[in-house]
PDB file of N, CA and C in Angstrom:
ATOM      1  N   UNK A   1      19.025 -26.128 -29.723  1.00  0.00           N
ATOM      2  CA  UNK A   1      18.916 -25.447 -28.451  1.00  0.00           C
ATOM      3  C   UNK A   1      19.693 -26.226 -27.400  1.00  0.00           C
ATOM      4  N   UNK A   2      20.382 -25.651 -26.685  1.00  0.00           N
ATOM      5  CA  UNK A   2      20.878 -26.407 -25.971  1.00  0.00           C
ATOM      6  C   UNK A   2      20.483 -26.939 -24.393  1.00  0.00           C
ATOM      7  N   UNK A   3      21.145 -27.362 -23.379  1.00  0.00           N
ATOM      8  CA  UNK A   3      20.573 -28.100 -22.105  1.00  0.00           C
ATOM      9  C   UNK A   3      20.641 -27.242 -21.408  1.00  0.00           C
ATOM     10  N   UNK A   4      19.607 -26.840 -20.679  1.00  0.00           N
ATOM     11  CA  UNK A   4      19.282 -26.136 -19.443  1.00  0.00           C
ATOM     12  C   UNK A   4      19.883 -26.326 -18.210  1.00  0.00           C
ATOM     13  N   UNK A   5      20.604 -25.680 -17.482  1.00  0.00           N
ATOM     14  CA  UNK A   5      21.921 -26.479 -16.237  1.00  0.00           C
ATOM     15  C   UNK A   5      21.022 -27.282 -15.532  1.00  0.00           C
ATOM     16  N   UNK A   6      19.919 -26.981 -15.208  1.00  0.00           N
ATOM     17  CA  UNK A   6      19.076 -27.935 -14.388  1.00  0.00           C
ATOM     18  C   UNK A   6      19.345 -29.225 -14.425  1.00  0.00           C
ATOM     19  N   UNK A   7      18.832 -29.400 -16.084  1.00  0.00           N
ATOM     20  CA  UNK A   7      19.145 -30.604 -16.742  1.00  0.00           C
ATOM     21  C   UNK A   7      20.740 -31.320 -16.749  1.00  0.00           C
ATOM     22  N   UNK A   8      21.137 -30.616 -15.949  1.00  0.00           N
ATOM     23  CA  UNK A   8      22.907 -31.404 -15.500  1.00  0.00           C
ATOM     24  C   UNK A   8      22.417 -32.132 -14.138  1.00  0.00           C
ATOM     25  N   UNK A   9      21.260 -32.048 -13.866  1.00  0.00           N
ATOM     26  CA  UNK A   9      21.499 -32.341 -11.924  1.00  0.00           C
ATOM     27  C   UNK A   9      20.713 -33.242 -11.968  1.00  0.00           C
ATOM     28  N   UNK A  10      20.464 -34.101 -10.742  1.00  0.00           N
ATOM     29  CA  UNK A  10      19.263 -35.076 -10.847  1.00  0.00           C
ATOM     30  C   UNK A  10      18.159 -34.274 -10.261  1.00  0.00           C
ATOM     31  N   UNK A  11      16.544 -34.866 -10.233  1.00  0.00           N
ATOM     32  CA  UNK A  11      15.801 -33.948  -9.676  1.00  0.00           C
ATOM     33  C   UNK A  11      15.825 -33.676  -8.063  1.00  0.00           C
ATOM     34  N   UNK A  12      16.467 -34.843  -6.942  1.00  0.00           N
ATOM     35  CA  UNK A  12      16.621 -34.549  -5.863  1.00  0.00           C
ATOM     36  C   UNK A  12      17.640 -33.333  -5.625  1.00  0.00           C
ATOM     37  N   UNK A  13      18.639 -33.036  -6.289  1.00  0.00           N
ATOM     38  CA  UNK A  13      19.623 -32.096  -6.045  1.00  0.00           C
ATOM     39  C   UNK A  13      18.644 -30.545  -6.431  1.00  0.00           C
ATOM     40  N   UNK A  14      18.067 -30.446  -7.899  1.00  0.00           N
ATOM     41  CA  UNK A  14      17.064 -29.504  -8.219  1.00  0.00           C
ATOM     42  C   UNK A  14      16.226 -29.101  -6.996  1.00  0.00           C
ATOM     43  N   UNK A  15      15.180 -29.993  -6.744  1.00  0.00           N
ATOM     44  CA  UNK A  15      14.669 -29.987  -5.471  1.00  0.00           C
ATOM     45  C   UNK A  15      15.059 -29.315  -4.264  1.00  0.00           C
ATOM     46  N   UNK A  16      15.827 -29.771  -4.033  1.00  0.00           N
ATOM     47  CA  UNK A  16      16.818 -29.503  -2.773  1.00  0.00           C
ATOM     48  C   UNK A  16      17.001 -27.836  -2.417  1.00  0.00           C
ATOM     49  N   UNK A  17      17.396 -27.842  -3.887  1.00  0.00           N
ATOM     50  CA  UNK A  17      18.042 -26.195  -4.290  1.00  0.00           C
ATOM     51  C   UNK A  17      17.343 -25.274  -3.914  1.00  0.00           C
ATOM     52  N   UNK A  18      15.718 -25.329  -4.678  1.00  0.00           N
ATOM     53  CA  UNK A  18      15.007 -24.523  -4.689  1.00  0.00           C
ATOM     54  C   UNK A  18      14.315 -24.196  -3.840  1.00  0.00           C
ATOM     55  N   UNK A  19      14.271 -25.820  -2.731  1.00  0.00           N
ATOM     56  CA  UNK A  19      14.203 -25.243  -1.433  1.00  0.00           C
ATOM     57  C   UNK A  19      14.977 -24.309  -0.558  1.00  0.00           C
ATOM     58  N   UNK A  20      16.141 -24.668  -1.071  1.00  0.00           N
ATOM     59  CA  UNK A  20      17.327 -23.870   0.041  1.00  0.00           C
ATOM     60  C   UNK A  20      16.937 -22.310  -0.611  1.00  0.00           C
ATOM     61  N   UNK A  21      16.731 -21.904  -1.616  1.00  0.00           N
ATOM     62  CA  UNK A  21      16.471 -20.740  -2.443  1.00  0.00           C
ATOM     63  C   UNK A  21      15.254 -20.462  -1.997  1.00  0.00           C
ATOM     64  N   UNK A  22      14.191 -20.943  -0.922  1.00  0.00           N
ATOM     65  CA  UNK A  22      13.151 -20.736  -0.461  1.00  0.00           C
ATOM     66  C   UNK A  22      13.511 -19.697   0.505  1.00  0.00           C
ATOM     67  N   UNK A  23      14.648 -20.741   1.286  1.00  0.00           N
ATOM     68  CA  UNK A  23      15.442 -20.590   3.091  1.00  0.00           C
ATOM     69  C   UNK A  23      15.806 -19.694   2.951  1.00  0.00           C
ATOM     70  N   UNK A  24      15.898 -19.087   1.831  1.00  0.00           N
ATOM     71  CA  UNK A  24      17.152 -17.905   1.890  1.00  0.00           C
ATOM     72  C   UNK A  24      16.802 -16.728   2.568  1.00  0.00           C
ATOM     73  N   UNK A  25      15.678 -16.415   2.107  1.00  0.00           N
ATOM     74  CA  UNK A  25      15.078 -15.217   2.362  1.00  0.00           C
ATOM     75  C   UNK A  25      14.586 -14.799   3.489  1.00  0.00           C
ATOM     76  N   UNK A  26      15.011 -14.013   4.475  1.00  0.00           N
ATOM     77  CA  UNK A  26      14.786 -13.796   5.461  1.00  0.00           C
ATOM     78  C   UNK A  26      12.935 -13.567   6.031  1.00  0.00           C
ATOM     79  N   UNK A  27      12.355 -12.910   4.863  1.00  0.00           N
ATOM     80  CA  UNK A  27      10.975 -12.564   5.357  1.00  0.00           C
ATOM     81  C   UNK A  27      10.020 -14.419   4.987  1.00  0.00           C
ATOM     82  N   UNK A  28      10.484 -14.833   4.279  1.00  0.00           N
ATOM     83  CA  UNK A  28       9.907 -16.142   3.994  1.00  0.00           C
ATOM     84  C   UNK A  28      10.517 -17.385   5.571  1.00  0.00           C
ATOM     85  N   UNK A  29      11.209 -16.990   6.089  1.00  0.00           N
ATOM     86  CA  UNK A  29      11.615 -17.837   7.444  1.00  0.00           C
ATOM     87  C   UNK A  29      10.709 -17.171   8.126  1.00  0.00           C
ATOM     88  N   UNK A  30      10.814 -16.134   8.650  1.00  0.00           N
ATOM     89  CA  UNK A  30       9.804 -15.846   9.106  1.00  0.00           C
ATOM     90  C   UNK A  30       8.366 -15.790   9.097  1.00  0.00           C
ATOM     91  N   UNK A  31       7.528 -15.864   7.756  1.00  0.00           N
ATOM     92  CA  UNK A  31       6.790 -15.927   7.363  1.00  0.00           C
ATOM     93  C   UNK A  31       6.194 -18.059   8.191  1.00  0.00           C
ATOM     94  N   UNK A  32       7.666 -18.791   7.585  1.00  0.00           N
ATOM     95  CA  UNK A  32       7.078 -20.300   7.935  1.00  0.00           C
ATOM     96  C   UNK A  32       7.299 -19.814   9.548  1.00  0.00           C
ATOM     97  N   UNK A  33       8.238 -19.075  10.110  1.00  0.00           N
ATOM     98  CA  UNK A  33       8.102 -19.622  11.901  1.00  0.00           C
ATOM     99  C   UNK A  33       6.697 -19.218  12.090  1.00  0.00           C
ATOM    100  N   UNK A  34       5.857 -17.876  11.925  1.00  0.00           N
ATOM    101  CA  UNK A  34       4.385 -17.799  12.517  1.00  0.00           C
ATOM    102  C   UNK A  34       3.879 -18.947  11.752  1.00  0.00           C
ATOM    103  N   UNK A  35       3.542 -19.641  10.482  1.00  0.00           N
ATOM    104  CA  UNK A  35       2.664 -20.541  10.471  1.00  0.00           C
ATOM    105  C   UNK A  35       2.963 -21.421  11.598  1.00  0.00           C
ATOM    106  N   UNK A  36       4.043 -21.983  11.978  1.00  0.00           N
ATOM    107  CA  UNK A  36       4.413 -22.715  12.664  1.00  0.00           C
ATOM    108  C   UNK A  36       3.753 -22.948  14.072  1.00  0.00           C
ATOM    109  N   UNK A  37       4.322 -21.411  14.654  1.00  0.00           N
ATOM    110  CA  UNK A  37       3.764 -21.844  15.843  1.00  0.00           C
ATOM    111  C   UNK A  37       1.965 -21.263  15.914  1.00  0.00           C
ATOM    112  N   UNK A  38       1.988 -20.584  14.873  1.00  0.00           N
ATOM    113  CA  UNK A  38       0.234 -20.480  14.965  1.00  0.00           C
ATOM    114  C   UNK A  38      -0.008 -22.065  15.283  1.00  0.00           C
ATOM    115  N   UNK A  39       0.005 -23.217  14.597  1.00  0.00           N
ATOM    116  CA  UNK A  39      -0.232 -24.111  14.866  1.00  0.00           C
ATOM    117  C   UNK A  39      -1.851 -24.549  13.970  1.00  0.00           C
ATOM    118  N   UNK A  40      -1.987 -23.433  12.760  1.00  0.00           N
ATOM    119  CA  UNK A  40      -3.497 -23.347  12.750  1.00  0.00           C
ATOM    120  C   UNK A  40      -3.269 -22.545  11.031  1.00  0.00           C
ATOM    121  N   UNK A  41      -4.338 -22.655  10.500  1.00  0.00           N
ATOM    122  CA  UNK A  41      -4.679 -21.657   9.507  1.00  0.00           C
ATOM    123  C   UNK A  41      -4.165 -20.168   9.789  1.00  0.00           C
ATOM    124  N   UNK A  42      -4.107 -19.204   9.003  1.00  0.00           N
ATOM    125  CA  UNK A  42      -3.699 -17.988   9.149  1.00  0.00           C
ATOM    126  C   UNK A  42      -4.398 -17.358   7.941  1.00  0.00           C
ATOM    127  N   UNK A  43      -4.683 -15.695   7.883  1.00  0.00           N
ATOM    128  CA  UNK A  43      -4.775 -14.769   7.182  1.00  0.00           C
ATOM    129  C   UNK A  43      -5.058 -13.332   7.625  1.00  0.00           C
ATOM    130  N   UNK A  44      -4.408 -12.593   7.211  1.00  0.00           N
ATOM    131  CA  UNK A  44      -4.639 -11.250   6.982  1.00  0.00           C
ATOM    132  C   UNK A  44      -3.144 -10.554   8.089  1.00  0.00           C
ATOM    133  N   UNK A  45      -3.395 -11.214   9.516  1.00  0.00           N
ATOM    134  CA  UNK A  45      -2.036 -10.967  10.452  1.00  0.00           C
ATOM    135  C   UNK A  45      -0.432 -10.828   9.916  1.00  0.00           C
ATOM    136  N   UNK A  46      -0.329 -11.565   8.902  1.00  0.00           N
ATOM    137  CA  UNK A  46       0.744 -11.594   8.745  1.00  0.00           C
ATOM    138  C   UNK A  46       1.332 -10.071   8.254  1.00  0.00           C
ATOM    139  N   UNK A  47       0.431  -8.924   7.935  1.00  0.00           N
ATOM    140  CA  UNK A  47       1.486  -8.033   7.633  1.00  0.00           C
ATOM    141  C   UNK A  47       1.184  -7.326   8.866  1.00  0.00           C
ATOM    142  N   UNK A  48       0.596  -7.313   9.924  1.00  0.00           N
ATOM    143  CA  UNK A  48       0.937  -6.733  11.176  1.00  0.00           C
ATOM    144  C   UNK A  48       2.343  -7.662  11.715  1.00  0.00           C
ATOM    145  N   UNK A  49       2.732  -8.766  11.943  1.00  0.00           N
ATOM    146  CA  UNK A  49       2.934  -9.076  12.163  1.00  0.00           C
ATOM    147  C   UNK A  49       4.800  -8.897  11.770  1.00  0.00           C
ATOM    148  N   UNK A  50       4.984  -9.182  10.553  1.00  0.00           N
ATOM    149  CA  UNK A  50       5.974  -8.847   9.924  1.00  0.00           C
ATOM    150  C   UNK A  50       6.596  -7.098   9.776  1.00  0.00           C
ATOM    151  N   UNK A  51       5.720  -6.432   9.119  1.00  0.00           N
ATOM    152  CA  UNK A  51       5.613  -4.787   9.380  1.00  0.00           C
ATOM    153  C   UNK A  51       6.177  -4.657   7.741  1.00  0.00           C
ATOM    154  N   UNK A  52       5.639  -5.771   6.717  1.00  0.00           N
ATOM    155  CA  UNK A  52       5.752  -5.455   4.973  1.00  0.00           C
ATOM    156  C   UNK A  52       4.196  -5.286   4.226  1.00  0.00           C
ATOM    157  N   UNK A  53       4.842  -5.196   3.100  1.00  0.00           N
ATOM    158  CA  UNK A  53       3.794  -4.597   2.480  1.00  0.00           C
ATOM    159  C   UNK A  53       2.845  -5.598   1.877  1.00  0.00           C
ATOM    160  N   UNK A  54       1.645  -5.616   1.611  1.00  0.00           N
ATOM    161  CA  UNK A  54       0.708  -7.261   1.442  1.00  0.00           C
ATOM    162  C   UNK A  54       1.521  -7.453   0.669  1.00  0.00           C
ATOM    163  N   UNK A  55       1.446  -7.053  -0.873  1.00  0.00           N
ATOM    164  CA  UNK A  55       2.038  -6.865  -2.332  1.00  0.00           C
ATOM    165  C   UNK A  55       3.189  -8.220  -1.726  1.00  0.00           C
ATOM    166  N   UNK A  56       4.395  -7.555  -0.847  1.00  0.00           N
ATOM    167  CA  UNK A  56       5.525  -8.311  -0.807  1.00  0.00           C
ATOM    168  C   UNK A  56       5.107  -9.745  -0.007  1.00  0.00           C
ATOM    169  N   UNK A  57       4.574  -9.622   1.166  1.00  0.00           N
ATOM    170  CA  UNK A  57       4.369 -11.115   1.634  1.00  0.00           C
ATOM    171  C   UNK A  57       3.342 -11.664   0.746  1.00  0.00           C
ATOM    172  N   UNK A  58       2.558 -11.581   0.239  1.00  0.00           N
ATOM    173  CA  UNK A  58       1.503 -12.269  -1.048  1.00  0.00           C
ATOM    174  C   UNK A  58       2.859 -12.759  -1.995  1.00  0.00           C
ATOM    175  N   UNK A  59       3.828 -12.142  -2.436  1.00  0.00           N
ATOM    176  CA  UNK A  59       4.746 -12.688  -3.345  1.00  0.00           C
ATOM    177  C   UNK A  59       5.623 -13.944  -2.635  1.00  0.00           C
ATOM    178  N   UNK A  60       6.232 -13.601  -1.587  1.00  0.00           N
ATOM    179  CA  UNK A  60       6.665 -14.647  -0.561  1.00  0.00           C
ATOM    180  C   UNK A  60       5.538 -16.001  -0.605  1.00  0.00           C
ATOM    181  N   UNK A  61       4.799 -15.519  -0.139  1.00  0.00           N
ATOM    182  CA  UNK A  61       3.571 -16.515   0.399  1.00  0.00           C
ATOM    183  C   UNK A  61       3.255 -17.384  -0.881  1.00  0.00           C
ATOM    184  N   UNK A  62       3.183 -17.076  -2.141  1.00  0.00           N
ATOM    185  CA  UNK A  62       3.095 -17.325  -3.646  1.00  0.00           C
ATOM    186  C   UNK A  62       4.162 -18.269  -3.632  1.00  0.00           C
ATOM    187  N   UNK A  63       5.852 -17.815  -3.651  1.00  0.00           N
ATOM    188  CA  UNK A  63       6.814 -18.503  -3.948  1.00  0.00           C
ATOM    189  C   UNK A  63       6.904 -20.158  -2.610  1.00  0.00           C
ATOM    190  N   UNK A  64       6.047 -19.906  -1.817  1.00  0.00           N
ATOM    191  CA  UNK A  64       6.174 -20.988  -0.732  1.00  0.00           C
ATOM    192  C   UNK A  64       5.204 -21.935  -1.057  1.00  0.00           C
ATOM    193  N   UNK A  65       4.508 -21.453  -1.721  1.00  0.00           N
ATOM    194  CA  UNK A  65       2.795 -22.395  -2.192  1.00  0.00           C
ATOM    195  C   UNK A  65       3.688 -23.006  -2.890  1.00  0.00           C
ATOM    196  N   UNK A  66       4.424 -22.286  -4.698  1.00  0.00           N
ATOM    197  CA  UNK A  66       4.176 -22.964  -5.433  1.00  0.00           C
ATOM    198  C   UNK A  66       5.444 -23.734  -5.245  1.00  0.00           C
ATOM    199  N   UNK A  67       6.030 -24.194  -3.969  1.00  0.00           N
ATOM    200  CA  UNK A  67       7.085 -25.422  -3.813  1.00  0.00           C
ATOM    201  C   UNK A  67       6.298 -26.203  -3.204  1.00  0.00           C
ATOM    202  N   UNK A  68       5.050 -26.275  -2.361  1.00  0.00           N
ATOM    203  CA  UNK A  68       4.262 -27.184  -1.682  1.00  0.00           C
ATOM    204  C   UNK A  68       4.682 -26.750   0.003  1.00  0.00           C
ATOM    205  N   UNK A  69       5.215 -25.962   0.414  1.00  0.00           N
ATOM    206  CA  UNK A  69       5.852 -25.621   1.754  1.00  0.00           C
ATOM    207  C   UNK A  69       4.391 -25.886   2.005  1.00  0.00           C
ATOM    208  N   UNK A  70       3.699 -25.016   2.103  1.00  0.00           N
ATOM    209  CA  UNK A  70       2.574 -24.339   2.480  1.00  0.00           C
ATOM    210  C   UNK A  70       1.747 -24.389   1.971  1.00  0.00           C
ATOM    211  N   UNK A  71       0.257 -24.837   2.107  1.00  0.00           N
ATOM    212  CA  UNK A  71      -1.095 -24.353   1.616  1.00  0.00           C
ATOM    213  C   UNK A  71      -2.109 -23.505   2.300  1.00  0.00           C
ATOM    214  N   UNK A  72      -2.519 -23.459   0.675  1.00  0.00           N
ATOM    215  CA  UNK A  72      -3.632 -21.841   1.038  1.00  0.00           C
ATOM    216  C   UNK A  72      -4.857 -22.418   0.802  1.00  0.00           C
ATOM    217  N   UNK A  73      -5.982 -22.171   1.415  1.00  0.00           N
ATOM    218  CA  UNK A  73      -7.599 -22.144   1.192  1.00  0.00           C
ATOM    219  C   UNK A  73      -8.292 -21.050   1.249  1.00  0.00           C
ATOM    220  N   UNK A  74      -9.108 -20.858   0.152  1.00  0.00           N
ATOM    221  CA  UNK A  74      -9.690 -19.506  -0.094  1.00  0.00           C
ATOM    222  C   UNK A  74     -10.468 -19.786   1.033  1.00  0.00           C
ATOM    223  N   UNK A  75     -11.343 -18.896   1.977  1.00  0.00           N
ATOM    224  CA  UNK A  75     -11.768 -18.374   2.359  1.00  0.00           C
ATOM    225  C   UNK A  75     -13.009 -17.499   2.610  1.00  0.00           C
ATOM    226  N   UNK A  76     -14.112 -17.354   1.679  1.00  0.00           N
ATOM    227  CA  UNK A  76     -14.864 -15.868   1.726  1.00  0.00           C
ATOM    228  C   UNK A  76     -13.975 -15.376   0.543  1.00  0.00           C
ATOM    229  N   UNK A  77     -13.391 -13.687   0.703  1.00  0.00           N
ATOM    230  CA  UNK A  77     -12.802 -13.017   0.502  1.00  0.00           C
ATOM    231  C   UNK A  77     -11.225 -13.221   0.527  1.00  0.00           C
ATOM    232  N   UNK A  78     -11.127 -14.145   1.235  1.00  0.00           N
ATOM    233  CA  UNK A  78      -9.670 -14.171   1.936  1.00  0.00           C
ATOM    234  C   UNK A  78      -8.761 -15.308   1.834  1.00  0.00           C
ATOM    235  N   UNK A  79      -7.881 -15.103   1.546  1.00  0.00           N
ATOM    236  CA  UNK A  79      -7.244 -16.898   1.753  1.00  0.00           C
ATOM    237  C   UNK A  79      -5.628 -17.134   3.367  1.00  0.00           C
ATOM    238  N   UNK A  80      -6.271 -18.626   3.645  1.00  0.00           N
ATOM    239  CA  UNK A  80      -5.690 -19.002   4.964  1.00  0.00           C
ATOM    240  C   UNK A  80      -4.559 -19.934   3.984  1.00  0.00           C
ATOM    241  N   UNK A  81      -3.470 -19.665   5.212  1.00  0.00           N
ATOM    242  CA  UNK A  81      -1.963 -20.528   4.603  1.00  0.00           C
ATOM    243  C   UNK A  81      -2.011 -20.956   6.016  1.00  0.00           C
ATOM    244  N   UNK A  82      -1.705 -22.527   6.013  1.00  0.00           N
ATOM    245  CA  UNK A  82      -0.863 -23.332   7.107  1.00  0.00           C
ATOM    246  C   UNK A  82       0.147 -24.119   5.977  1.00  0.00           C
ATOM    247  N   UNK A  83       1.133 -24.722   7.160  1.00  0.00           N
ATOM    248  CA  UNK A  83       2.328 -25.486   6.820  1.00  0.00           C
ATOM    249  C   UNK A  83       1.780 -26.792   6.031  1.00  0.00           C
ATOM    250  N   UNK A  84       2.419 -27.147   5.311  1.00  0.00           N
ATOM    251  CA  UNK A  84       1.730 -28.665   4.622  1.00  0.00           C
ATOM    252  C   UNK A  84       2.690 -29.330   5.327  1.00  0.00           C
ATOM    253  N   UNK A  85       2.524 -29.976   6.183  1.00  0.00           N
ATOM    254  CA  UNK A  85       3.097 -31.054   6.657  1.00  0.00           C
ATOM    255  C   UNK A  85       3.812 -32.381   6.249  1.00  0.00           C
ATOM    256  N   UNK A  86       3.044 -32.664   4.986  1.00  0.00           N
ATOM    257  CA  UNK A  86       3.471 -33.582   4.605  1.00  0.00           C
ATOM    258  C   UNK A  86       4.803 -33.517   3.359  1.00  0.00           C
ATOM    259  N   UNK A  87       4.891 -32.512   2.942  1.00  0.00           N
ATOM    260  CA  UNK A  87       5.952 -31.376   2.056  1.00  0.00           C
ATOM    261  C   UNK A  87       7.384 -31.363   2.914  1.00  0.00           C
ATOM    262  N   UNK A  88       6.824 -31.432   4.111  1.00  0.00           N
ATOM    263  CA  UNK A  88       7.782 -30.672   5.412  1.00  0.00           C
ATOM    264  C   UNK A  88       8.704 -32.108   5.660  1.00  0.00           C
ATOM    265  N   UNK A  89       7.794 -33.111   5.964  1.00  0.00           N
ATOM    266  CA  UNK A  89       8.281 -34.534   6.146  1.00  0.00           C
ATOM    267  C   UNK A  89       9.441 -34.697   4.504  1.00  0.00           C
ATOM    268  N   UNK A  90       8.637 -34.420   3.245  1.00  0.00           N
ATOM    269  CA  UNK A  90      10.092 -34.565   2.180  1.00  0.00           C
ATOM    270  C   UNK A  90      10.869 -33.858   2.370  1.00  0.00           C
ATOM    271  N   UNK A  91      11.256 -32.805   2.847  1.00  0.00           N
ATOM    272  CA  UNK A  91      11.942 -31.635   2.865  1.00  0.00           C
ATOM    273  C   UNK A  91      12.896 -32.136   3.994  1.00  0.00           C
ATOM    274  N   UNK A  92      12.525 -32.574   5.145  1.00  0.00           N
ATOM    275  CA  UNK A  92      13.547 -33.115   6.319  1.00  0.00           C
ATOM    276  C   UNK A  92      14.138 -34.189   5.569  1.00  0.00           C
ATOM    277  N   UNK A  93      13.774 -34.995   5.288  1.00  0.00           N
ATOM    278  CA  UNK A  93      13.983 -35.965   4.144  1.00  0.00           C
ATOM    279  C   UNK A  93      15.465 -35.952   3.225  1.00  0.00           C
ATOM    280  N   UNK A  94      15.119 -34.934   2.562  1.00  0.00           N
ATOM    281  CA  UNK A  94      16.196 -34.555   1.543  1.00  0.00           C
ATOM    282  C   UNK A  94      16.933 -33.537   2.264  1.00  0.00           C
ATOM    283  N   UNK A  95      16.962 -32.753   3.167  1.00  0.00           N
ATOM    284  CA  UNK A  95      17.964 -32.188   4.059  1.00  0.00           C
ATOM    285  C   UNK A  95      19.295 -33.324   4.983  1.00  0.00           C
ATOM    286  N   UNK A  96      18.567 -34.203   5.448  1.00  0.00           N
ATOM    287  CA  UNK A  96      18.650 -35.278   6.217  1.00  0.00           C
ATOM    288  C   UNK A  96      19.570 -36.419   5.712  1.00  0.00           C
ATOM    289  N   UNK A  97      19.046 -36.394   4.182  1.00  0.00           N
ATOM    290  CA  UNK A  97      19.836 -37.511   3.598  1.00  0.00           C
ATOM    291  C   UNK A  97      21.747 -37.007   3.207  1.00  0.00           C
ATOM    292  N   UNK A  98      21.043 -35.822   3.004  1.00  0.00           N
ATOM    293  CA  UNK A  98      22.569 -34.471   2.287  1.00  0.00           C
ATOM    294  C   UNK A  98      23.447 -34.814   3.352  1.00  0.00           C
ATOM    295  N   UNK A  99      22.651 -34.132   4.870  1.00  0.00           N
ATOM    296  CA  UNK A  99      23.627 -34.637   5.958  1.00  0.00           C
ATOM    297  C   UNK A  99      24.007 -35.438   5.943  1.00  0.00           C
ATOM    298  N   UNK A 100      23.415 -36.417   6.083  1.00  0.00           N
ATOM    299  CA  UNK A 100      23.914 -37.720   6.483  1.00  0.00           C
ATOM    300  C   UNK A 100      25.606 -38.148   5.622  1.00  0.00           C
ATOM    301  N   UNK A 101      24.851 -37.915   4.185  1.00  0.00           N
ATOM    302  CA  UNK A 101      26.170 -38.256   3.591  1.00  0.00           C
ATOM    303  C   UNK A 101      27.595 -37.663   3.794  1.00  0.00           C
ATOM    304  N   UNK A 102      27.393 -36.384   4.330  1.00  0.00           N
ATOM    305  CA  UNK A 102      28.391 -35.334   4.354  1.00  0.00           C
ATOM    306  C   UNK A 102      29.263 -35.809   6.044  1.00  0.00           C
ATOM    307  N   UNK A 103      28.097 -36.118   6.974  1.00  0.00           N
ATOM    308  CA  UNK A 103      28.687 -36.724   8.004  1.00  0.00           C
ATOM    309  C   UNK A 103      29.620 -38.395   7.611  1.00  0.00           C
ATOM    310  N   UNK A 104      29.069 -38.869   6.728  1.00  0.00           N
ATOM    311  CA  UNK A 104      29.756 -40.519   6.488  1.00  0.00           C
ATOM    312  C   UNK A 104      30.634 -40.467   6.179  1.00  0.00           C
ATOM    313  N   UNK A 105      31.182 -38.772   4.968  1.00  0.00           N
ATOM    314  CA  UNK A 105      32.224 -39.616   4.345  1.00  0.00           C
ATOM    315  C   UNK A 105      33.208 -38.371   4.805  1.00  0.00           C
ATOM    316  N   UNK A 106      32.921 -37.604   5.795  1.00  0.00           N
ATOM    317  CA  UNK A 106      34.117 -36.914   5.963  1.00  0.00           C
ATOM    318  C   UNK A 106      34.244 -36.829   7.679  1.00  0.00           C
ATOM    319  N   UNK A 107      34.748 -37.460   8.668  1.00  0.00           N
ATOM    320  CA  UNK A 107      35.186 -37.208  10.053  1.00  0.00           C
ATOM    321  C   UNK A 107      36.362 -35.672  10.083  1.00  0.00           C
ATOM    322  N   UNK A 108      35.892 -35.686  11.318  1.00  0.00           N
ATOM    323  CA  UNK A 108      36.890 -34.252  11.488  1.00  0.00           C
ATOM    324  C   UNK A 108      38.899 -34.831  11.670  1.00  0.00           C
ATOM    325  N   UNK A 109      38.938 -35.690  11.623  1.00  0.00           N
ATOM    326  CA  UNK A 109      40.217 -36.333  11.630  1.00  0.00           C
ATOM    327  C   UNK A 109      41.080 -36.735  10.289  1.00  0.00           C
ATOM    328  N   UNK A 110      39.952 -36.990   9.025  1.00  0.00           N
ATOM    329  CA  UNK A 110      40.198 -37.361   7.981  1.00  0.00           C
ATOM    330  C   UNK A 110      40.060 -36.280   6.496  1.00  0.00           C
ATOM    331  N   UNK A 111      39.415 -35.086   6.936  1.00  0.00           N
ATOM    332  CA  UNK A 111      38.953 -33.967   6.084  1.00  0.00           C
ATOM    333  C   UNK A 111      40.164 -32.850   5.915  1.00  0.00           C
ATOM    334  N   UNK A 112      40.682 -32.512   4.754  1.00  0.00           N
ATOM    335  CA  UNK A 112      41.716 -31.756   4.471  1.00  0.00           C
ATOM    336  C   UNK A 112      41.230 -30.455   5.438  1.00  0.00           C
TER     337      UNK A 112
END
């Protein structure tokens, strides 16, 4: 059997990816700006809020858990998503570092 492309990358680059493959999606940015500035737990608002269908933000909301963006606590009946913060701190992290390098080794004077 052969190697899975993954398995060409290191896991920070993997990582990285699947975050940016998070970013992509327009209803999932939106989805993190209300946790955001809720500032707080959340549930049920978000499909007033957005104007989709549960089905689709429950799938969003799913794909953001299972990177660590976000956690959920059941609730009763119901489950609350806020931002995991501490997910957020690796995530600037490995955004941060990408930059950085991309700023070191190329000036706008020296870049084809």
């Amino acid at each position: 059997m052969g190697v899975t492309k993954t398995d060409l990358f290191t896991k920070q680059q993997n990582e990285l990816a699947q975050i940016a493959k998070a970013f992509a999606h327009p209803a999932r940015i939106a989805i993190l700006e209300i946790l955001v500035e809720s500032k707080s737990c959340i549930n049920g608002n978000l499909v007033q809020e957005l104007g989709l269908a549960q089905a689709t933000i429950s799938q969003h909301l799913r794909e953001l858990k299972e990177l660590g963006l976000i956690k959920g606590s059941i609730e009763g009946t119901s489950v609350s998503y806020c931002i995991n913060s501490q997910k957020w701190e690796q995530v600037r992290s490995l955004f941060n570092g990408l930059f950085d390098q991309v700023a070191d080794s190329c000036d706008s004077d020296s870049c084809c």
